[in-house]
N, C-alpha and C. Protein backbone atom coordinates (compact mmCIF):
# COMPACT_ATOMS: atom_id res chain seq x y z
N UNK A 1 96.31 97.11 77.17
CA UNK A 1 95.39 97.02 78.31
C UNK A 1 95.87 95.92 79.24
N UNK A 2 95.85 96.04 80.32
CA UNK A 2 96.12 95.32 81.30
C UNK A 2 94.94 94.92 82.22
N UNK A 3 94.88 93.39 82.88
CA UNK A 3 94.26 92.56 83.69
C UNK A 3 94.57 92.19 84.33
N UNK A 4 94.26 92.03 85.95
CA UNK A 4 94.82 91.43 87.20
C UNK A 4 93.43 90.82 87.68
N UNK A 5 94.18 89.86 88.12
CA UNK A 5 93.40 88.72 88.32
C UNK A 5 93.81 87.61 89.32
N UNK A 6 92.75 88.14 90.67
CA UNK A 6 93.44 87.76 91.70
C UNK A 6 92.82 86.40 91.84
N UNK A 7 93.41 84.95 92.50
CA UNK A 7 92.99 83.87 92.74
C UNK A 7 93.66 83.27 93.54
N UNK A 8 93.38 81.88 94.26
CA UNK A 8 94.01 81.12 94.85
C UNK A 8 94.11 79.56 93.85
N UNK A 9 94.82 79.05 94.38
CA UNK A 9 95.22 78.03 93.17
C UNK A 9 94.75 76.85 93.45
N UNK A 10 93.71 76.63 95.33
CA UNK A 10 93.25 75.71 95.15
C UNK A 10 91.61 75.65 95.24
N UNK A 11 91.20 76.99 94.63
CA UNK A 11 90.01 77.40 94.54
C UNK A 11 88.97 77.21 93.00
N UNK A 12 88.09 75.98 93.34
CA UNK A 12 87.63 75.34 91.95
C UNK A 12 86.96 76.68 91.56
N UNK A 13 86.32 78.04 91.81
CA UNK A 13 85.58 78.71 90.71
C UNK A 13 86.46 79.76 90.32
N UNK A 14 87.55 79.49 90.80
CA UNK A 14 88.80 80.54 89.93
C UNK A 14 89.44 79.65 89.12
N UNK A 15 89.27 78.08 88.88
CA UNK A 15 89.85 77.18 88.08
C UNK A 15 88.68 77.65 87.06
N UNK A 16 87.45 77.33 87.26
CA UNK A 16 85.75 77.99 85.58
C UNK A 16 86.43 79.05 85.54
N UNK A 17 86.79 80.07 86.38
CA UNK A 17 86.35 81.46 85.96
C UNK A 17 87.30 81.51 85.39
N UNK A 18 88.58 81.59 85.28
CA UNK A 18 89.73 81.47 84.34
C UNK A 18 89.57 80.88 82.94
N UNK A 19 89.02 79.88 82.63
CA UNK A 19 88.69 78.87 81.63
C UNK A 19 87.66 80.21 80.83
N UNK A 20 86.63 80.38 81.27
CA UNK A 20 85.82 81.30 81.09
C UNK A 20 86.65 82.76 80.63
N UNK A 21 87.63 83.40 81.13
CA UNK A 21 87.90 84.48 80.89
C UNK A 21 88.66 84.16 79.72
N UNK A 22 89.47 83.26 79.58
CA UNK A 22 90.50 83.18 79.00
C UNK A 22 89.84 82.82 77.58
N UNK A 23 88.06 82.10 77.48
CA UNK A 23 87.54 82.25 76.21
C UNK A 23 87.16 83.29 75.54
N UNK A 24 86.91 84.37 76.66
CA UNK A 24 86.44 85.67 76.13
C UNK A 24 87.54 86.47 75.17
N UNK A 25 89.20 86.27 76.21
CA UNK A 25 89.88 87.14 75.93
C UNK A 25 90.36 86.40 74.23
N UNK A 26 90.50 85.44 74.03
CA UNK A 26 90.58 84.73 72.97
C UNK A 26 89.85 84.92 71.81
N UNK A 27 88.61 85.47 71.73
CA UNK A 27 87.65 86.15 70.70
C UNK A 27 88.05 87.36 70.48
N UNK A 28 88.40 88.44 71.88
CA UNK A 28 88.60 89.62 72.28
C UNK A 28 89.33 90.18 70.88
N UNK A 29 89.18 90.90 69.96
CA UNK A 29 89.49 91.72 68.83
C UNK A 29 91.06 92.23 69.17
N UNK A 30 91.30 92.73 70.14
CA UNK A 30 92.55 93.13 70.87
C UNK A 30 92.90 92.60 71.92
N UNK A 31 92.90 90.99 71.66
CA UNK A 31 93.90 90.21 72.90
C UNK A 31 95.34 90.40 72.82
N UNK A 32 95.44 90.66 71.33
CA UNK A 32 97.32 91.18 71.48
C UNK A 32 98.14 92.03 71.74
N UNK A 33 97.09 93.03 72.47
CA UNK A 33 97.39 94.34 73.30
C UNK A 33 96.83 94.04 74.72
N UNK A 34 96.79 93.10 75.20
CA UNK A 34 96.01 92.83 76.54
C UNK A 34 97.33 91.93 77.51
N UNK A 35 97.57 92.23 77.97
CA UNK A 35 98.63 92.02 79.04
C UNK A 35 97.67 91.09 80.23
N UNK A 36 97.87 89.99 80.92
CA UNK A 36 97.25 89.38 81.94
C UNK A 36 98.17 89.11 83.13
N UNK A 37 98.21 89.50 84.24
CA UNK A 37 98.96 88.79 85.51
C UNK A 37 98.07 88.55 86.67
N UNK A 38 98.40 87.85 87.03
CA UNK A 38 97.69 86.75 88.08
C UNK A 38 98.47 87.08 89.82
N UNK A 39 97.52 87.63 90.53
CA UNK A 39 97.86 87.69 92.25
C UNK A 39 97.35 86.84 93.32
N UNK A 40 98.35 86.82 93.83
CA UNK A 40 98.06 85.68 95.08
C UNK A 40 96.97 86.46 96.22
N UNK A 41 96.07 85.22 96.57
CA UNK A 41 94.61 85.54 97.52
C UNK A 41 94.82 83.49 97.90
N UNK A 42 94.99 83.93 99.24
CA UNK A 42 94.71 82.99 99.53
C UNK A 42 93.40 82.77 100.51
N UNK A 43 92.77 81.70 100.32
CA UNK A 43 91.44 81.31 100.76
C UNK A 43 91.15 81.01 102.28
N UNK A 44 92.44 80.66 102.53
CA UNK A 44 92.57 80.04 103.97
C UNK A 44 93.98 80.38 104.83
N UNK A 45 94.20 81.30 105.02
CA UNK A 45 95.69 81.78 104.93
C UNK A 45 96.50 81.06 106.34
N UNK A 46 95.72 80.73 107.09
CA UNK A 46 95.86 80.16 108.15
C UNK A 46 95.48 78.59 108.40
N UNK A 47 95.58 77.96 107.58
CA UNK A 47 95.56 76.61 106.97
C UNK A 47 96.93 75.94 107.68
N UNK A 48 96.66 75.46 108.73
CA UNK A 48 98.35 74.70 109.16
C UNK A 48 99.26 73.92 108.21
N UNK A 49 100.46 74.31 107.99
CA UNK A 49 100.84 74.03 106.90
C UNK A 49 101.44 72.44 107.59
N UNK A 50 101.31 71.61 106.70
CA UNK A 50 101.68 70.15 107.24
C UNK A 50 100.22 69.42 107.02
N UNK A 51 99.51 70.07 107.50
CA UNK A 51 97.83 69.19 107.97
C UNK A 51 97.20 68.50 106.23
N UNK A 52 96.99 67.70 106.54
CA UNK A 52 96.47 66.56 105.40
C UNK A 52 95.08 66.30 105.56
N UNK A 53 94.47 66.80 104.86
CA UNK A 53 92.46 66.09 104.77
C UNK A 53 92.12 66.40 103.05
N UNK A 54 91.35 65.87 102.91
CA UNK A 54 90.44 66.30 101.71
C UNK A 54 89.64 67.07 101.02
N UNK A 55 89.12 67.42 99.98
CA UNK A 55 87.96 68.57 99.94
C UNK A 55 87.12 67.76 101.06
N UNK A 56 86.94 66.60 100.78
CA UNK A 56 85.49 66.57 101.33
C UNK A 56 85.09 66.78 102.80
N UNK A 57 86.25 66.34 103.35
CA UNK A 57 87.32 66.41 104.66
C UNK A 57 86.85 68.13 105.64
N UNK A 58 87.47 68.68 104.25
CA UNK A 58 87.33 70.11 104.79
C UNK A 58 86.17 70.77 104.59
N UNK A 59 84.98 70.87 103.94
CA UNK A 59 83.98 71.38 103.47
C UNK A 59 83.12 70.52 104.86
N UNK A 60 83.36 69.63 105.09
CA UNK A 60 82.13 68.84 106.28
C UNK A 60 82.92 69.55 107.45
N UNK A 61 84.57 69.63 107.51
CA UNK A 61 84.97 70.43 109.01
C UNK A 61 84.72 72.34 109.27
N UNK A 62 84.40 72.38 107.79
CA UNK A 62 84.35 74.04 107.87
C UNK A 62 83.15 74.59 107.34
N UNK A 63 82.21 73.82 107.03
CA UNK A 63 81.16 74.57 106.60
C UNK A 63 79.76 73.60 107.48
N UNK A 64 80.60 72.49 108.04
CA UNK A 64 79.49 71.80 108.52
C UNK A 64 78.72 70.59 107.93
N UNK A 65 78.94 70.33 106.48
CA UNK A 65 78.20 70.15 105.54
C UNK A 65 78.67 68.26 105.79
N UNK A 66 77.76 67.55 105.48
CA UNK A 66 77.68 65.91 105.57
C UNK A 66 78.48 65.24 104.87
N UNK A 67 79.25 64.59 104.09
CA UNK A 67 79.94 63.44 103.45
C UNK A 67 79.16 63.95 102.17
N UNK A 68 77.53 63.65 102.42
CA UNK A 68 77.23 63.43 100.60
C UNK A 68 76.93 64.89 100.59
N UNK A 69 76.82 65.65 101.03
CA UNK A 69 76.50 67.13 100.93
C UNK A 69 77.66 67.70 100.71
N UNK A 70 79.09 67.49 100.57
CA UNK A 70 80.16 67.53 100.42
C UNK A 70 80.63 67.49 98.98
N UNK A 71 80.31 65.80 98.44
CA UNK A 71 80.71 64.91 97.57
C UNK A 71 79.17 66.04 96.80
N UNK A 72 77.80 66.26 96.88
CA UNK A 72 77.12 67.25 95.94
C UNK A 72 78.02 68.41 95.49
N UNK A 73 78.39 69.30 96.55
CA UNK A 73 78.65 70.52 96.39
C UNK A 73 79.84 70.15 95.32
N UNK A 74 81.36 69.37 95.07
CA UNK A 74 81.95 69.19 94.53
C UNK A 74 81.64 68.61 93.13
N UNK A 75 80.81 67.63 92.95
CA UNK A 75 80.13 67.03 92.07
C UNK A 75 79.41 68.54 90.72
N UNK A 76 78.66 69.41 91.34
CA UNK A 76 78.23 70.50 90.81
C UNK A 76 78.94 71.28 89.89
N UNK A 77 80.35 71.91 91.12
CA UNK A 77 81.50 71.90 90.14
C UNK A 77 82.39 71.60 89.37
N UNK A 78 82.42 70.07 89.58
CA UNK A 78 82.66 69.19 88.22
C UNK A 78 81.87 68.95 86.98
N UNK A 79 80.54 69.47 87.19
CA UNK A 79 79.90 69.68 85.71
C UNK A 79 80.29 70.75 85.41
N UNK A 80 80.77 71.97 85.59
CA UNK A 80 80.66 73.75 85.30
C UNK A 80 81.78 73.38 84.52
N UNK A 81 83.16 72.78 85.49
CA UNK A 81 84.67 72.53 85.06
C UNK A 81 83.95 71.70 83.03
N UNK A 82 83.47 70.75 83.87
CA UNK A 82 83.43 69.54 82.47
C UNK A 82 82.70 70.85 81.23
N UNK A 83 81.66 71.42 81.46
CA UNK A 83 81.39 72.12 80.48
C UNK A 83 82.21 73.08 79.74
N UNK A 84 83.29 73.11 80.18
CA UNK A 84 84.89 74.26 80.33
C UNK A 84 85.47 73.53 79.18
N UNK A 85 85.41 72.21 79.48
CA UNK A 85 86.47 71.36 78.60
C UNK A 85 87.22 71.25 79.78
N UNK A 86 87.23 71.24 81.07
CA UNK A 86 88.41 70.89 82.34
C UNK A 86 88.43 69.78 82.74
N UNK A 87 89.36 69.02 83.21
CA UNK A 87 89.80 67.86 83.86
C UNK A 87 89.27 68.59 85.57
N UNK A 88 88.33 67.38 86.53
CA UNK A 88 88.44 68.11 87.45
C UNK A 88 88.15 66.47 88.91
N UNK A 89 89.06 66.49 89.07
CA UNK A 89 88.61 65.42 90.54
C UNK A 89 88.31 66.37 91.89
N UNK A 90 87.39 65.61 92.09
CA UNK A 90 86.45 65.76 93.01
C UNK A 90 86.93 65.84 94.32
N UNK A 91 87.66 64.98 94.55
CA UNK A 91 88.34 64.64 95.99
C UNK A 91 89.66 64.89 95.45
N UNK A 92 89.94 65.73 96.34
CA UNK A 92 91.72 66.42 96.24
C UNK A 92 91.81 66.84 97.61
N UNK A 93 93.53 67.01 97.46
CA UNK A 93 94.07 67.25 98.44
C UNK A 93 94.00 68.89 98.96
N UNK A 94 94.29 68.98 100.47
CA UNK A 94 94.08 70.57 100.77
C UNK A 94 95.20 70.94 101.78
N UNK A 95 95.63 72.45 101.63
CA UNK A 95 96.83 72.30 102.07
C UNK A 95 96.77 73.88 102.39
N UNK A 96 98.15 74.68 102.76
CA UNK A 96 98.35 76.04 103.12
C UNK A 96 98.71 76.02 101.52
N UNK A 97 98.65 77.18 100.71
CA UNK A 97 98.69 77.91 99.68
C UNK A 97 100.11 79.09 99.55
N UNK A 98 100.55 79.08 100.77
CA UNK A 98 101.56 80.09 100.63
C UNK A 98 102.60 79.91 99.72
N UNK A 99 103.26 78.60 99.80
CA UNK A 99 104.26 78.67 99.48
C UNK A 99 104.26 78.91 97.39
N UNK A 100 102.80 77.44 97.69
CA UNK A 100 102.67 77.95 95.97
C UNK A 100 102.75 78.98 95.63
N UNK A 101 102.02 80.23 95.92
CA UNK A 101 102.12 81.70 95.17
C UNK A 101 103.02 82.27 95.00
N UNK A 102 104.01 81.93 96.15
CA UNK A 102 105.75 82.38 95.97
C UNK A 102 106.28 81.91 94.70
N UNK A 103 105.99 80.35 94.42
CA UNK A 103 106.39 79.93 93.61
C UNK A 103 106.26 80.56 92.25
N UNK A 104 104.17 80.91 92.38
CA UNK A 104 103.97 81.37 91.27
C UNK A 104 104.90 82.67 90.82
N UNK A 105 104.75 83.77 92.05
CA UNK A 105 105.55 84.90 91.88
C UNK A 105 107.02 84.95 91.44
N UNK A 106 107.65 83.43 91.77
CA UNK A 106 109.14 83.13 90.46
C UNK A 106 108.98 83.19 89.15
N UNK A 107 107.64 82.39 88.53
CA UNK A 107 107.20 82.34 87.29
C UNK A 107 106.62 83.41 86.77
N UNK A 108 106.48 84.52 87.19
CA UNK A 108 106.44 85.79 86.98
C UNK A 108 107.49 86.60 86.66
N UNK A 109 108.38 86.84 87.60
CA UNK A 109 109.47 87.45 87.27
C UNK A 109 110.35 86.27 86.33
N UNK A 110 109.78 85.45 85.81
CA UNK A 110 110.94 84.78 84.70
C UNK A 110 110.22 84.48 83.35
N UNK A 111 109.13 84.96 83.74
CA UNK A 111 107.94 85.42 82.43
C UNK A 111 107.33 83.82 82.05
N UNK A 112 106.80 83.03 83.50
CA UNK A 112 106.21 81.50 82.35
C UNK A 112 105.26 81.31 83.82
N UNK A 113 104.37 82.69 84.48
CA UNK A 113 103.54 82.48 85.11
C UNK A 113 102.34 81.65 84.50
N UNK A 114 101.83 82.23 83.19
CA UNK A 114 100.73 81.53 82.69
C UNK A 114 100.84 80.09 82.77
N UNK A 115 102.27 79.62 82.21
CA UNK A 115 102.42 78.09 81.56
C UNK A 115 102.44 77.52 83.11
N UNK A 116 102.92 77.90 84.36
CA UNK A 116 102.80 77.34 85.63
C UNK A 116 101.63 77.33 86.65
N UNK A 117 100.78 78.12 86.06
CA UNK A 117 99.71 78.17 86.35
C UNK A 117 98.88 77.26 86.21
N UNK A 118 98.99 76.87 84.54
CA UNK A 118 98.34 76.00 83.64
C UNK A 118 98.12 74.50 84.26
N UNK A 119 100.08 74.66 84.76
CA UNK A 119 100.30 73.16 85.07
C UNK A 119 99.58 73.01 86.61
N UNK A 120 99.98 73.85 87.16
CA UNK A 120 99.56 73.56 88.43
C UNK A 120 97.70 73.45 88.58
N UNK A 121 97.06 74.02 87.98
CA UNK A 121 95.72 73.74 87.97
C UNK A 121 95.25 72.39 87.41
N UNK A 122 96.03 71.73 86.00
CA UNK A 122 96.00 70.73 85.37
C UNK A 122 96.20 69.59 86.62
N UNK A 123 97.65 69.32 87.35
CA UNK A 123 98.08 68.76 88.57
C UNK A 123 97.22 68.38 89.48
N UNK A 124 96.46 69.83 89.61
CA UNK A 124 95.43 69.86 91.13
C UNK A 124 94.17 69.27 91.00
N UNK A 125 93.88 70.00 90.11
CA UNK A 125 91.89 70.10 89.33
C UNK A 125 91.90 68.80 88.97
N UNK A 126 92.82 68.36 87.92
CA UNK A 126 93.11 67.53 86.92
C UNK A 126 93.28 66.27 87.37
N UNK A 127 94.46 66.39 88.28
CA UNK A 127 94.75 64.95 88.83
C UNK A 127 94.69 64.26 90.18
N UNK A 128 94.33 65.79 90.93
CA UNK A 128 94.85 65.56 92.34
C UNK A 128 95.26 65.35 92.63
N UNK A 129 96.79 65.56 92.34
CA UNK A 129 97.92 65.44 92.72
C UNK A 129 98.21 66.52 94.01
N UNK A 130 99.05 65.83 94.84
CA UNK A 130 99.42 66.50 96.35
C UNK A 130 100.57 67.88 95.89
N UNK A 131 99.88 68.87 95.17
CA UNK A 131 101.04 70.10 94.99
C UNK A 131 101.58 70.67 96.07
N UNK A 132 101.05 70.32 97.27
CA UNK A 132 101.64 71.13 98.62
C UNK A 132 103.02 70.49 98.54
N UNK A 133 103.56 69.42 98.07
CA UNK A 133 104.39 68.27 98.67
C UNK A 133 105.75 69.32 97.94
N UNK A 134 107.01 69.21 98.07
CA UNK A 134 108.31 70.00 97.85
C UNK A 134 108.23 69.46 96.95
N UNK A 135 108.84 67.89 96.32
CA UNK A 135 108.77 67.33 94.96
C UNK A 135 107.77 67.67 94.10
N UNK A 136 106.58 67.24 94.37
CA UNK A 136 105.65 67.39 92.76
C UNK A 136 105.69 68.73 92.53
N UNK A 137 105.73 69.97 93.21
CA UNK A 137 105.65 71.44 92.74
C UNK A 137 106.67 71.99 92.19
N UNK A 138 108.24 71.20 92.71
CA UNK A 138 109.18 70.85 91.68
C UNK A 138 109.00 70.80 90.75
N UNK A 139 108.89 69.66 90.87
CA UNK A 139 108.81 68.84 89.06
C UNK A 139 107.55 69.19 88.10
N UNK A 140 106.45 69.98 88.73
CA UNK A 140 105.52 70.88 88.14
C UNK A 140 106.24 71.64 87.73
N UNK A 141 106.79 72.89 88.29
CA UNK A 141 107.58 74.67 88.00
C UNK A 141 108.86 74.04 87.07
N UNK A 142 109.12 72.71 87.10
CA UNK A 142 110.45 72.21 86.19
C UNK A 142 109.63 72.38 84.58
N UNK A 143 108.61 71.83 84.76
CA UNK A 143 107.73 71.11 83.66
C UNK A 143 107.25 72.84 82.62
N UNK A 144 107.26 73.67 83.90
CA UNK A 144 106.37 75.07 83.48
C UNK A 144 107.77 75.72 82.79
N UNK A 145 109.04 75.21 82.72
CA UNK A 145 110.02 76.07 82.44
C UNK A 145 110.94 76.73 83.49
N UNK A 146 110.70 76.49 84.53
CA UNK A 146 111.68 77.00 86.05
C UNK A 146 112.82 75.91 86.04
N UNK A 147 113.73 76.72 86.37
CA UNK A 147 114.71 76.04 87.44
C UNK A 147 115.11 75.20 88.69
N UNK A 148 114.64 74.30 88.34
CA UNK A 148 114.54 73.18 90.28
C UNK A 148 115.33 73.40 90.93
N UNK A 149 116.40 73.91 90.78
CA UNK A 149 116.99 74.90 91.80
C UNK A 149 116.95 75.97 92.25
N UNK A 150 116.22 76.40 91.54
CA UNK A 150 115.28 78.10 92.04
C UNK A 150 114.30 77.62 92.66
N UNK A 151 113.68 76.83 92.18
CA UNK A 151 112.24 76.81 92.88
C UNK A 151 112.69 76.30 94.33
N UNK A 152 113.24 75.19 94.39
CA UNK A 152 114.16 74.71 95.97
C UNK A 152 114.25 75.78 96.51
N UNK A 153 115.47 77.50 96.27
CA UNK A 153 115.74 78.12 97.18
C UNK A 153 114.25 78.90 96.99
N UNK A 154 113.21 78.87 96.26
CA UNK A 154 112.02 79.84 96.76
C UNK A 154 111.44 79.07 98.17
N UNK A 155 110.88 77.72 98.02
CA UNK A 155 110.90 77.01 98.84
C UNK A 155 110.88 76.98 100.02
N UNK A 156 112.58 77.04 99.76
CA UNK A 156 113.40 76.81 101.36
C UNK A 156 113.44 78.39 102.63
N UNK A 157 113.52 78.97 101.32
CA UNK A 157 113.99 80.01 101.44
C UNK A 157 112.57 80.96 102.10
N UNK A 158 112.68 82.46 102.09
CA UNK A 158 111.75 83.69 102.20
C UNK A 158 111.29 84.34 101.01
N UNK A 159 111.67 84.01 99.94
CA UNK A 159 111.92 84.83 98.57
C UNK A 159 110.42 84.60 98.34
N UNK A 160 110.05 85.59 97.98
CA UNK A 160 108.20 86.56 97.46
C UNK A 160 107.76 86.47 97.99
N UNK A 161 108.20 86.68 99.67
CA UNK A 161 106.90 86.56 100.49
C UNK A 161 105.90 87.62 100.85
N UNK A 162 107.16 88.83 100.52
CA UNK A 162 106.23 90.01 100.23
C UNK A 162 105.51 90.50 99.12
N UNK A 163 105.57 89.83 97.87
CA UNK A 163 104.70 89.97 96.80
C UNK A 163 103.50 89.33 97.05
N UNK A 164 103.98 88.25 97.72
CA UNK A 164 102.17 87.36 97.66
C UNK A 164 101.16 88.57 98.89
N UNK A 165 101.79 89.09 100.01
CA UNK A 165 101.43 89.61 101.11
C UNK A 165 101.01 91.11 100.73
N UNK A 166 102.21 91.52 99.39
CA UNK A 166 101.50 93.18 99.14
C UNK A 166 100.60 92.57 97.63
N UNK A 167 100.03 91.52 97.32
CA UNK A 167 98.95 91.26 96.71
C UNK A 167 97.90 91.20 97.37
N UNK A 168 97.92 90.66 98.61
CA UNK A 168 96.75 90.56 99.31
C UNK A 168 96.31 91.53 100.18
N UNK A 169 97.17 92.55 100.31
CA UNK A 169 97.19 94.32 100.70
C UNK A 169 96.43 94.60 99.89
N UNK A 170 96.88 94.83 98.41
CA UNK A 170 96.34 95.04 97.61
C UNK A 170 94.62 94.51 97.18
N UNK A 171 94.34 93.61 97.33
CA UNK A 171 93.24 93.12 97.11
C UNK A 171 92.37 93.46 98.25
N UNK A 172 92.79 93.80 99.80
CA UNK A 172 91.69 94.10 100.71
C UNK A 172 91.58 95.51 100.14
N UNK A 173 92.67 96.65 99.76
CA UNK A 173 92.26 97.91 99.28
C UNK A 173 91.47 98.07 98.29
N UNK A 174 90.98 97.30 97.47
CA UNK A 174 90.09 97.08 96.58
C UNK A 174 88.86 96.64 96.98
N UNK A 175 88.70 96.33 98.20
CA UNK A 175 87.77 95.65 98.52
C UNK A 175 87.31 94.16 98.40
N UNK A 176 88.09 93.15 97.97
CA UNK A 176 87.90 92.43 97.03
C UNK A 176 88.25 91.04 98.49
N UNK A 177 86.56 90.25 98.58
CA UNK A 177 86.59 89.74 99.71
C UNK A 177 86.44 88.03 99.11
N UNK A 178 86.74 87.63 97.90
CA UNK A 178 86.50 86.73 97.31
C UNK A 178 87.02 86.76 95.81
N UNK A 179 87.35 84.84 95.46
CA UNK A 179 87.92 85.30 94.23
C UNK A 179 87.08 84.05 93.59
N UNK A 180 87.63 84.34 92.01
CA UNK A 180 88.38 84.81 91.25
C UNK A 180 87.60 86.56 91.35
N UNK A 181 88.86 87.37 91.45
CA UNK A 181 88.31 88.60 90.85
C UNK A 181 89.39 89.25 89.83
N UNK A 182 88.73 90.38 88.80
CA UNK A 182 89.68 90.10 87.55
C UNK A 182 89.22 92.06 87.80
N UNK A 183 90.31 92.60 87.26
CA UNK A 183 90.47 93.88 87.59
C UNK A 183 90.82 94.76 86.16
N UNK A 184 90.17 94.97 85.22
CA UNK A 184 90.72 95.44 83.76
C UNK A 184 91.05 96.90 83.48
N UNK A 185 92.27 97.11 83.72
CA UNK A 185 92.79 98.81 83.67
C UNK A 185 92.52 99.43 85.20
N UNK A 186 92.79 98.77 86.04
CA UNK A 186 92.56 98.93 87.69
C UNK A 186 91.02 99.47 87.44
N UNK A 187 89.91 99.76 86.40
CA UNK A 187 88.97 100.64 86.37
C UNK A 187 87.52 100.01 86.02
N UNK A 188 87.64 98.78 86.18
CA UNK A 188 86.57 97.62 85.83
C UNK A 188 86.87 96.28 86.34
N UNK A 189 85.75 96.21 87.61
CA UNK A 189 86.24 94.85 88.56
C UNK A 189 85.09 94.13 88.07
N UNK A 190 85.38 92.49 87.74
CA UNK A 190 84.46 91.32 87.66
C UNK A 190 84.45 90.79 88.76
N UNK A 191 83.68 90.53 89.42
CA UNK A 191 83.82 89.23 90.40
C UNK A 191 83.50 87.77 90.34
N UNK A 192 84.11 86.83 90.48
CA UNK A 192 83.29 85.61 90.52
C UNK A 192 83.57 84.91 89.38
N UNK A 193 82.99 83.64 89.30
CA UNK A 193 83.12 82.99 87.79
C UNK A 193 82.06 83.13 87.03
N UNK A 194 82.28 84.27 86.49
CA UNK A 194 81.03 85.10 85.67
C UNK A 194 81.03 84.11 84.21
N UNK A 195 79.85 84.18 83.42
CA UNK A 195 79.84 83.41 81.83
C UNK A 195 80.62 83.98 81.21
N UNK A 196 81.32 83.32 79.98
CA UNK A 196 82.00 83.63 78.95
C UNK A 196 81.91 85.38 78.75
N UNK A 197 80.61 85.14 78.35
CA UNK A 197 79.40 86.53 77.51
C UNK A 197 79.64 88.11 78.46
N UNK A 198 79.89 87.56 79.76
CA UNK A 198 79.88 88.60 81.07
C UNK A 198 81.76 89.45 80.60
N UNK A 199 82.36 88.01 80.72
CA UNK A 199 84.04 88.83 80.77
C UNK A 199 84.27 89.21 79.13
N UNK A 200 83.53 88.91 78.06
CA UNK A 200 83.56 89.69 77.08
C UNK A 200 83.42 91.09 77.06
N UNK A 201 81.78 91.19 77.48
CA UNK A 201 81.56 92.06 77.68
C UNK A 201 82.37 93.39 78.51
N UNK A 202 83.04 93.26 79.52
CA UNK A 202 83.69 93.55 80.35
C UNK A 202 85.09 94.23 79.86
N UNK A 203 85.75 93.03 78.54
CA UNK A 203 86.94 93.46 78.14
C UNK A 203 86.53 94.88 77.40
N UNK A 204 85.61 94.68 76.57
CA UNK A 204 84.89 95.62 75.65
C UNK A 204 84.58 96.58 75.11
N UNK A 205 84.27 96.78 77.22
CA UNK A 205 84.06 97.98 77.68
C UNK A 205 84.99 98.76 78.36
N UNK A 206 86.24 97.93 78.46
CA UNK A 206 87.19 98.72 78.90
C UNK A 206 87.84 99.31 78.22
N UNK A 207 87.97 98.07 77.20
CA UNK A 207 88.75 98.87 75.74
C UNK A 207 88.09 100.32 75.57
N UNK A 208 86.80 100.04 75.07
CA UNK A 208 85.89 101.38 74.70
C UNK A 208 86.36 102.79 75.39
N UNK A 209 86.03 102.30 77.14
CA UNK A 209 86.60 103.64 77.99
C UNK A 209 87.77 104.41 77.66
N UNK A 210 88.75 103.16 76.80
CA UNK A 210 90.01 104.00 76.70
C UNK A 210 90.56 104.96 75.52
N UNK A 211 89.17 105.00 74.81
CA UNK A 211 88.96 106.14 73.36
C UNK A 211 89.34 105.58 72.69
């Protein structure tokens, strides 16, 4: 059985909802027939790449919202994360997303998407560390098992720009206007950072459908 599972990497309820799925699939009776890959959705696709502010930065320039109405809304999701068992700072950096997913889409075709995933959420959520920057996403995708010289020419280079772009094709043909969304046998869509109990259920029933 197969799962797709579209997210952006600097999106805190696809950081729970992951944590969350990944407990379900872990109980899941047949996780060792369950295949998982992960598609690029980016949140802000038009995010000037260069530009430097903060969550809190950006949530008061784009939603309107005050300093402490900011520092709440983030705060909230640092209890959901903490109940996860997640590392999660509050104030992090915000950036264009493109290039990461390219990146991710290397760690795909070299089979250590999960483990770069891992790191890069650990990095972001975890430390707030500046992953937009050429070095730390380096020495992240080095850390995940990549090549720092691959990752350089993904980088520098054009390489997956059409994977991240026919993912996000893909995800408006689905309808799918928000993430995390998790897609099980293209024939059962979750949306959101649903409870543990929800993406159990979910695997379950897909299995079931398939006799």
């Amino acid at each position: 059985m197969r799962v797709d599972i579209w997210s952006d990497v600097i999106c805190p309820w696809c950081y729970v909802g992951k944590a969350r799925f990944e407990r379900a699939l872990s109980s899941f009776d047949h996780r060792d027939e369950v295949d998982v890959v992960y598609h690029s959705f980016e949140l802000d696709p038009g995010y000037q790449k260069g530009r430097h502010e903060t969550t809190f930065a950006m949530l008061s320039r784009k939603y309107g919202m005050s300093e402490a109405d900011a520092r709440a809304a983030e705060s909230r999701v640092a209890g959901l994360a903490a109940a996860e068992g997640l590392g999660f700072r509050p104030e992090r950096p915000v950036g264009n997303t493109f290039d990461l997913h390219r990146v991710l889409h290397l760690g795909l075709a070299k089979g250590v998407q999960a483990e770069l995933l891992n790191a890069v959420n650990e990095a972001y959520f975890g430390q707030g560390r500046q992953v937009f920057d050429r070095g730390v996403i380096t020495e992240i995708a080095a850390g995940a098992g990549l090549d720092e010289g691959a990752v350089g020419d993904v980088i520098d280079g054009d390489a997956y720009a059409e994977e991240v772009r026919q993912d996000e094709r893909q995800a408006r043909e689905l309808g799918v206007s928000g993430v995390p969304f998790i897609a099980i046998d293209m024939a059962l869509g979750v949306s959101g950072a649903q409870p543990t109990e929800m993406f159990a259920s979910a695997l379950q029933q897909a299995w079931d459908r398939r006799g």
